[in-house]
C-alpha atoms as a PDB file:
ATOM      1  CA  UNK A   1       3.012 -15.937 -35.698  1.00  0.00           C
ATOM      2  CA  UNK A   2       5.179 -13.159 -34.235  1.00  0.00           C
ATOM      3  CA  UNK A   3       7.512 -11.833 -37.276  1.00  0.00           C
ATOM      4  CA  UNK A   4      10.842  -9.774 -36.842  1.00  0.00           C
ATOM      5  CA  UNK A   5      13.513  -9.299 -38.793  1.00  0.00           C
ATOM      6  CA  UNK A   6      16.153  -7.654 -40.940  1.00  0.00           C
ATOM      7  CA  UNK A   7      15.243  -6.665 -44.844  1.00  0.00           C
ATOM      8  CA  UNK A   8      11.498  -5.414 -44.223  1.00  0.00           C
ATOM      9  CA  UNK A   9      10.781  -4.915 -47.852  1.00  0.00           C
ATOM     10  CA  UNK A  10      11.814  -8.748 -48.344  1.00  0.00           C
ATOM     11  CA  UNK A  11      12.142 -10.960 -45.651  1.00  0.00           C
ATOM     12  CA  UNK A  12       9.823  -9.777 -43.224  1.00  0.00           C
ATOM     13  CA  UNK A  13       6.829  -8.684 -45.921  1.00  0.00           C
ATOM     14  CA  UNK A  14       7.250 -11.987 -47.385  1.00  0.00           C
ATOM     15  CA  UNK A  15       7.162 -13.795 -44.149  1.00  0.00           C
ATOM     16  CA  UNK A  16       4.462 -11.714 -42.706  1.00  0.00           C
ATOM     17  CA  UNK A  17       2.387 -12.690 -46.175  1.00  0.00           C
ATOM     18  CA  UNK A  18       2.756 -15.937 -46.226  1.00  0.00           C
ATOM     19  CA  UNK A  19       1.805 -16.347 -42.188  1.00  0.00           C
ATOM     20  CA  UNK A  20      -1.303 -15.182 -43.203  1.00  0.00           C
ATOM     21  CA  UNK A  21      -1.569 -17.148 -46.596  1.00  0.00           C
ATOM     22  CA  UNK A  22      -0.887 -20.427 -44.355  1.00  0.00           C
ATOM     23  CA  UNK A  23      -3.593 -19.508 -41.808  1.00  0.00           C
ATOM     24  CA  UNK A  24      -1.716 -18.138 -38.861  1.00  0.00           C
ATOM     25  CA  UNK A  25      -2.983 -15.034 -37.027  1.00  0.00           C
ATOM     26  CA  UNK A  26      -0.183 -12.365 -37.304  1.00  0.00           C
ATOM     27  CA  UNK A  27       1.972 -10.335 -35.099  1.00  0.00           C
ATOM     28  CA  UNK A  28       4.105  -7.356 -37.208  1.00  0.00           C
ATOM     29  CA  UNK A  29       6.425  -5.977 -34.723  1.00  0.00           C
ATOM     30  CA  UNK A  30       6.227  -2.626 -34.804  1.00  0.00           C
ATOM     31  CA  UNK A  31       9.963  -2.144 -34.005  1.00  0.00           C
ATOM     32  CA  UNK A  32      11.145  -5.312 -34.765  1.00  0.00           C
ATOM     33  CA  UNK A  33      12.401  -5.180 -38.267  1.00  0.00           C
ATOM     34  CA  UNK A  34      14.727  -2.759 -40.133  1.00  0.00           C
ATOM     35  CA  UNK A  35      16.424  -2.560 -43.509  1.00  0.00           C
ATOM     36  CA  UNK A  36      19.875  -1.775 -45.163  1.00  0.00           C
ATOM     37  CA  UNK A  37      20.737   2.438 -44.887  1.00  0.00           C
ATOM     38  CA  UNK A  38      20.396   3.608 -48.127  1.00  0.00           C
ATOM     39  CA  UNK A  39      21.693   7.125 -49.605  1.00  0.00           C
ATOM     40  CA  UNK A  40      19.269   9.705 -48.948  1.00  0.00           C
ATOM     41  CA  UNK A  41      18.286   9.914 -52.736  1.00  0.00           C
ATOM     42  CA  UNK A  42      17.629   6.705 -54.949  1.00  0.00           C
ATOM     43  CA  UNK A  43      15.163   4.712 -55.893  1.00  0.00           C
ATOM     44  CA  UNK A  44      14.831   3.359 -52.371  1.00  0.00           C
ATOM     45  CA  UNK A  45      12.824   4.564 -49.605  1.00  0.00           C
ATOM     46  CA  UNK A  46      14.845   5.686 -46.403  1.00  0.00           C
ATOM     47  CA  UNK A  47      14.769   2.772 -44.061  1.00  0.00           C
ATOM     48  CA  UNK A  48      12.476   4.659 -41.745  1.00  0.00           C
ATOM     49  CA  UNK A  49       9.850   5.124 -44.075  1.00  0.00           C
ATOM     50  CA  UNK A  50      10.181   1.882 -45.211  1.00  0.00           C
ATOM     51  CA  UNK A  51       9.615   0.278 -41.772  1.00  0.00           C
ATOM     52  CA  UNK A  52       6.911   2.848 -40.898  1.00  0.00           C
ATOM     53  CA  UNK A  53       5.305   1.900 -44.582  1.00  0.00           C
ATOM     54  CA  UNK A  54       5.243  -1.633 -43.873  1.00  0.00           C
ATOM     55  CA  UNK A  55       3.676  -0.874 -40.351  1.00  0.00           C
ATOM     56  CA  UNK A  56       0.583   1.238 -41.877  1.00  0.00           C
ATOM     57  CA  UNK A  57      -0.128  -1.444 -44.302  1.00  0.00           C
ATOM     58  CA  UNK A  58      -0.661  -3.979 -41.615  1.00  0.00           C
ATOM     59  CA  UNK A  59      -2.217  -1.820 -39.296  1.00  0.00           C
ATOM     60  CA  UNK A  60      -4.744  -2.195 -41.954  1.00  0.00           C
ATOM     61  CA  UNK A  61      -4.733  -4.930 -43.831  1.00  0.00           C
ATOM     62  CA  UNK A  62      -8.146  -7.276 -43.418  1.00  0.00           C
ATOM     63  CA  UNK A  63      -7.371 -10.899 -44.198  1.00  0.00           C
ATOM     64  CA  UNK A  64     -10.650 -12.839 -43.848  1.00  0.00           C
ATOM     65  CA  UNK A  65     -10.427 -15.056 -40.650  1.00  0.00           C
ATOM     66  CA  UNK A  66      -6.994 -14.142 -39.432  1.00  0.00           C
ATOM     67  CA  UNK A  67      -6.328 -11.602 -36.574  1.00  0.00           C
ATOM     68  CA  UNK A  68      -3.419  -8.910 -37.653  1.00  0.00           C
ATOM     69  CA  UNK A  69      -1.683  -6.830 -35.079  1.00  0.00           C
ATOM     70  CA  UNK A  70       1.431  -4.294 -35.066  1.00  0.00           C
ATOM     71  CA  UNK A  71       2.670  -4.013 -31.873  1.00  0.00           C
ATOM     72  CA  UNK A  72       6.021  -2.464 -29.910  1.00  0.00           C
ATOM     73  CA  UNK A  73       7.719  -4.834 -28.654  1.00  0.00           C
ATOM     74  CA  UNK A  74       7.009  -4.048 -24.890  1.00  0.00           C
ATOM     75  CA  UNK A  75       3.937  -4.900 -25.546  1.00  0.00           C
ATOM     76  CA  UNK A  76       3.884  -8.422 -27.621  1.00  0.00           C
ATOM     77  CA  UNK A  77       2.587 -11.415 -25.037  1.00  0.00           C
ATOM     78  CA  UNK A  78       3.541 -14.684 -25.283  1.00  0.00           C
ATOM     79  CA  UNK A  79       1.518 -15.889 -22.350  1.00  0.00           C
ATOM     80  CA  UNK A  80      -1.409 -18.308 -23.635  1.00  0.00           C
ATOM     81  CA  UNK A  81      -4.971 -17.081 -23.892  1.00  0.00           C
END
């Protein structure tokens, strides 16, 4: 499953978890999903640590039997193996 989208700390983490929790080999892209702009203080993390937070975490997450990548966009494939 290739996952995008808008809210990274939502949509796209809970997406992204449940691909793998429903046995589907993951794509994160890299550059594919953003957040709201926040003030620069708060609670919340700017949205380009969030998206760069969300990245690392996949680049190493190990979820027995699934394959987990975080890729640029440029360089996602759709073509069939």
């Amino acid at each position: 499953m290739v996952v995008t989208g808008f809210a990274t700390e939502i949509c796209v983490e809970t997406t992204a978890r449940q691909a793998l929790s429903h046995r589907y080999d993951l794509v994160l892209v890299a550059d594919g999903h953003t957040t709201s702009v926040r003030p620069d203080h708060g609670e919340y993390a700017a949205p380009e640590r969030s998206i760069a937070h969300h990245n690392e975490i996949y680049r190493h997450l190990d979820f027995p039997g699934r394959t987990i990548r975080v890729l640029p966009a440029p360089e996602v494939n759709f073509a069939a193996a």
